[in-house]
C-alpha atoms as a PDB file:
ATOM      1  CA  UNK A   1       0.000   0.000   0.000  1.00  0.00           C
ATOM      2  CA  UNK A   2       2.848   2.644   0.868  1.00  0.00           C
ATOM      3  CA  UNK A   3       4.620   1.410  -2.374  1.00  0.00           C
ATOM      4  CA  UNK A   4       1.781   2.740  -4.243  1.00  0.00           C
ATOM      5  CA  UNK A   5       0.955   5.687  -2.571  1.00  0.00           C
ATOM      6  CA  UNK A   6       4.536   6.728  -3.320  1.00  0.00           C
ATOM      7  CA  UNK A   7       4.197   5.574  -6.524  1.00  0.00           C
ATOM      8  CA  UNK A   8       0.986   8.511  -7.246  1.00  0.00           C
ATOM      9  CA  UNK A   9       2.855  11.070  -5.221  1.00  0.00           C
ATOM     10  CA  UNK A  10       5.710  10.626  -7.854  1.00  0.00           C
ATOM     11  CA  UNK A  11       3.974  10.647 -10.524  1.00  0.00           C
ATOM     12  CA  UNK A  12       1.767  13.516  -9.563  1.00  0.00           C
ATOM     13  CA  UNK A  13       5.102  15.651  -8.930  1.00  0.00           C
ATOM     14  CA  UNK A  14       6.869  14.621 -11.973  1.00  0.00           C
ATOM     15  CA  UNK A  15       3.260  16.232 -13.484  1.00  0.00           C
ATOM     16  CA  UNK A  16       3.100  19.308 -11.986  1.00  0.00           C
ATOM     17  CA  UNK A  17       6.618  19.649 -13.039  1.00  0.00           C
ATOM     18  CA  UNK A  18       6.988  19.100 -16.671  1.00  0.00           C
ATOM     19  CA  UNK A  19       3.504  21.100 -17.053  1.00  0.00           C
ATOM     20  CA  UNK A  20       5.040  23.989 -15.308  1.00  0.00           C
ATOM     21  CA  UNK A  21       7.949  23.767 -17.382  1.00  0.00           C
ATOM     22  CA  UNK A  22       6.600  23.840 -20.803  1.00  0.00           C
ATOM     23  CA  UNK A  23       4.039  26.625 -19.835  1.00  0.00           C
ATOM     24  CA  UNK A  24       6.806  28.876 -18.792  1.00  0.00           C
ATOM     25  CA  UNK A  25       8.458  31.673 -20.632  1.00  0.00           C
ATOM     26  CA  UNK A  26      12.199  33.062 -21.030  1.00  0.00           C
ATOM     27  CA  UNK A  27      13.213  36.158 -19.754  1.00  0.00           C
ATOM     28  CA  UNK A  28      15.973  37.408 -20.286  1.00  0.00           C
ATOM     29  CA  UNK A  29      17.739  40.143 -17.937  1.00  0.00           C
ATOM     30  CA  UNK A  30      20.076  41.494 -15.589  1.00  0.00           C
ATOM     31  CA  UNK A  31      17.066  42.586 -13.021  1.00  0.00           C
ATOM     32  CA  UNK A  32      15.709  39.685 -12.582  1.00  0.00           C
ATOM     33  CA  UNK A  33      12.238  40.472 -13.743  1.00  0.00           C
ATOM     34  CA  UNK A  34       9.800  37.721 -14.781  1.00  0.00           C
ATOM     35  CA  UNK A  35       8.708  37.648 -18.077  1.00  0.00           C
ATOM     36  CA  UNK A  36       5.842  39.123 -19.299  1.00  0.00           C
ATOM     37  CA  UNK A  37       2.521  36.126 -19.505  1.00  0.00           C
ATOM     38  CA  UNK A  38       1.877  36.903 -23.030  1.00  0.00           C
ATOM     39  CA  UNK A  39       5.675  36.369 -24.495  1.00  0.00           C
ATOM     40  CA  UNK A  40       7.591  33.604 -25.028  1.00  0.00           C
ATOM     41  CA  UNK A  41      10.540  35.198 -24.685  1.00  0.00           C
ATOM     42  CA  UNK A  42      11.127  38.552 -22.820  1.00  0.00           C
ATOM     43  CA  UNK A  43      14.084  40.373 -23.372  1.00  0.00           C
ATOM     44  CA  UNK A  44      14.619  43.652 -21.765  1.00  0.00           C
ATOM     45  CA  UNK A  45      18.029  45.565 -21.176  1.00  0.00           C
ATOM     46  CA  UNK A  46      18.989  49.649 -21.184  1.00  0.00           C
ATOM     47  CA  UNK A  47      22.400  49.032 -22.004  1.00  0.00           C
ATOM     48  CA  UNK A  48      22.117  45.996 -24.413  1.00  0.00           C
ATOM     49  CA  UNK A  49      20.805  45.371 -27.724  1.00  0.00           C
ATOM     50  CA  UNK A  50      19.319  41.888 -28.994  1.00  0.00           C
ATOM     51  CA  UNK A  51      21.964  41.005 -31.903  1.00  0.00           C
ATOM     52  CA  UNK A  52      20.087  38.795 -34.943  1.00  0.00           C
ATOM     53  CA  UNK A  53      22.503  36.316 -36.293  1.00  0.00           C
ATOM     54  CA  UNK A  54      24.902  37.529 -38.526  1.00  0.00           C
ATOM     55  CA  UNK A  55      25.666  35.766 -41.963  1.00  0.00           C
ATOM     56  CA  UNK A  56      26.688  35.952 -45.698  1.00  0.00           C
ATOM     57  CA  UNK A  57      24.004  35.732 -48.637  1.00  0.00           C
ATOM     58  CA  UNK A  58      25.534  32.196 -49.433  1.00  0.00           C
ATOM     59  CA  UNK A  59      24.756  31.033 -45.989  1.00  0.00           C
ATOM     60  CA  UNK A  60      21.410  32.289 -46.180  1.00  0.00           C
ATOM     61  CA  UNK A  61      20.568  30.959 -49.310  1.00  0.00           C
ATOM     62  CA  UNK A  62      21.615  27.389 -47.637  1.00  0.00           C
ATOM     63  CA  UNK A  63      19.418  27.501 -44.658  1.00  0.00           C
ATOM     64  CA  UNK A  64      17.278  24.428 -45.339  1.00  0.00           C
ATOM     65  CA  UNK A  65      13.773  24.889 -45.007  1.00  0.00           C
ATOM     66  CA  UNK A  66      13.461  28.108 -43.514  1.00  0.00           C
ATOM     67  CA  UNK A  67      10.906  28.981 -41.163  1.00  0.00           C
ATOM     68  CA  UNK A  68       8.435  31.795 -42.105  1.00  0.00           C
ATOM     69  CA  UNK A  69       9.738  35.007 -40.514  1.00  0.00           C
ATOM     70  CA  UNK A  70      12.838  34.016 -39.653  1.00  0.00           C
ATOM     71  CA  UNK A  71      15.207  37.168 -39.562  1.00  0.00           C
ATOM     72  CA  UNK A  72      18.784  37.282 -40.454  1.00  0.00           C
ATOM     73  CA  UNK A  73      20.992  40.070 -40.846  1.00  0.00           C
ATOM     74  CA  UNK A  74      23.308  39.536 -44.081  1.00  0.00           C
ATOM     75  CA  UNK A  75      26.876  41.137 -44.255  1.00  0.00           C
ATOM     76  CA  UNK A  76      27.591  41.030 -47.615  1.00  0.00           C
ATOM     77  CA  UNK A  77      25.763  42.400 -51.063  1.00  0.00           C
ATOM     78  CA  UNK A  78      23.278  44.251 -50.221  1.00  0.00           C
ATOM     79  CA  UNK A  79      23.635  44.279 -46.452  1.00  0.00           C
ATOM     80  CA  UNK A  80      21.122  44.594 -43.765  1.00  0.00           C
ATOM     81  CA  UNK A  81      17.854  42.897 -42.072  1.00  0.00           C
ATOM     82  CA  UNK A  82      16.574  40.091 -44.202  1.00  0.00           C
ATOM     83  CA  UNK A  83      13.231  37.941 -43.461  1.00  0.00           C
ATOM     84  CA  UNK A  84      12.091  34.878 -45.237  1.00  0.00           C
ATOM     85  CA  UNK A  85       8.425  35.121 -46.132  1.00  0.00           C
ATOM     86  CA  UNK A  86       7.616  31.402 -46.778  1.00  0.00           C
ATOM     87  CA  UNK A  87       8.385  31.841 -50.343  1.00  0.00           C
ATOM     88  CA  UNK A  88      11.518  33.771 -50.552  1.00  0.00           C
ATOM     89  CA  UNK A  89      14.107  36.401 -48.310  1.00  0.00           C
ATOM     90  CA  UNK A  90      12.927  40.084 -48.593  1.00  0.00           C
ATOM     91  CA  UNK A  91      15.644  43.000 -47.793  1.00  0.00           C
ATOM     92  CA  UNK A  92      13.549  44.598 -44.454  1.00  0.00           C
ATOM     93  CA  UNK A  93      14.939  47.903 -45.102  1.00  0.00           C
ATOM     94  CA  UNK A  94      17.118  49.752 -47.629  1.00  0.00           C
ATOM     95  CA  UNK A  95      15.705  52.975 -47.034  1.00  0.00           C
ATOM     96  CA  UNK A  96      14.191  55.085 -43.969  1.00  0.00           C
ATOM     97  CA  UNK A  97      12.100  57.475 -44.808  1.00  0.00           C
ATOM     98  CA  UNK A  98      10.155  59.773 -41.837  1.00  0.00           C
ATOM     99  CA  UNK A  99       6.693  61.326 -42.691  1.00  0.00           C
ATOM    100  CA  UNK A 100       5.016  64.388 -40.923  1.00  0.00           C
ATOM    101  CA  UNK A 101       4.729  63.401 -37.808  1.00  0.00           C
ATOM    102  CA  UNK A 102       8.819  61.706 -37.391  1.00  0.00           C
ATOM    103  CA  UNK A 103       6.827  58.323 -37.969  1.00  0.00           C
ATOM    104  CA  UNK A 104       9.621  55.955 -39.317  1.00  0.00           C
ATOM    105  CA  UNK A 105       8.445  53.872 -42.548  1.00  0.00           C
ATOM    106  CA  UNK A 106      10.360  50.989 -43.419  1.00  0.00           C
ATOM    107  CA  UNK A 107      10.284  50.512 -47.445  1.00  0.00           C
ATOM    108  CA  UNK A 108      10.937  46.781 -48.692  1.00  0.00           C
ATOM    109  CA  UNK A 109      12.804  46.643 -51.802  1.00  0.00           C
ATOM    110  CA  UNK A 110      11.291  46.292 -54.845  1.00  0.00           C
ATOM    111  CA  UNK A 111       8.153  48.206 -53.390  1.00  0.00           C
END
């Protein structure tokens, strides 16, 4: 009888804790601040930037399979923030433009 009684108890915490650990979210600080419910991952910093990995047009062109919206900043060519669309890579920005009010706007080449 005790044998099984610490069998449920065991099995009931080994429960709790792998649903509390896929339900969880990242955060990512020096502050230690809990992330926010609604992200997956919460990065905050005032001194620190989030850096995108960095690679050549070659490499990207040999990512197999990429993900839709997966964002990679390219070095070489035409250099700066690329995303894949599901189709193909799109340059995020080659030119900033600001309108009346200082709003940025973010052109996409070949638009």
């Amino acid at each position: 009888m005790q044998k099984r009684y610490l069998k449920i108890i065991s099995v009931s915490v080994a429960l709790v804790f792998t649903t509390k650990g896929f339900s969880q979210s990242v955060s990512i600080n020096n502050n230690g601040a809990i992330a926010d419910s609604t992200a997956m991952v919460d990065i905050s910093s005032t001194t620190k930037g989030l850096l995108i990995p960095r690679m050549t047009a070659q490499q990207k062109t040999y990512i197999a399979s990429p993900a839709s919206g997966l964002l990679v900043y390219q070095t070489d060519g035409d250099p700066g923030f690329y995303y894949y669309n599901g189709t193909s890579w799109f340059l995020l920005v080659t030119t900033v433009v600001t309108d009346k009010l200082n709003t940025l706007i973010y052109t996409t080449k070949g638009f």
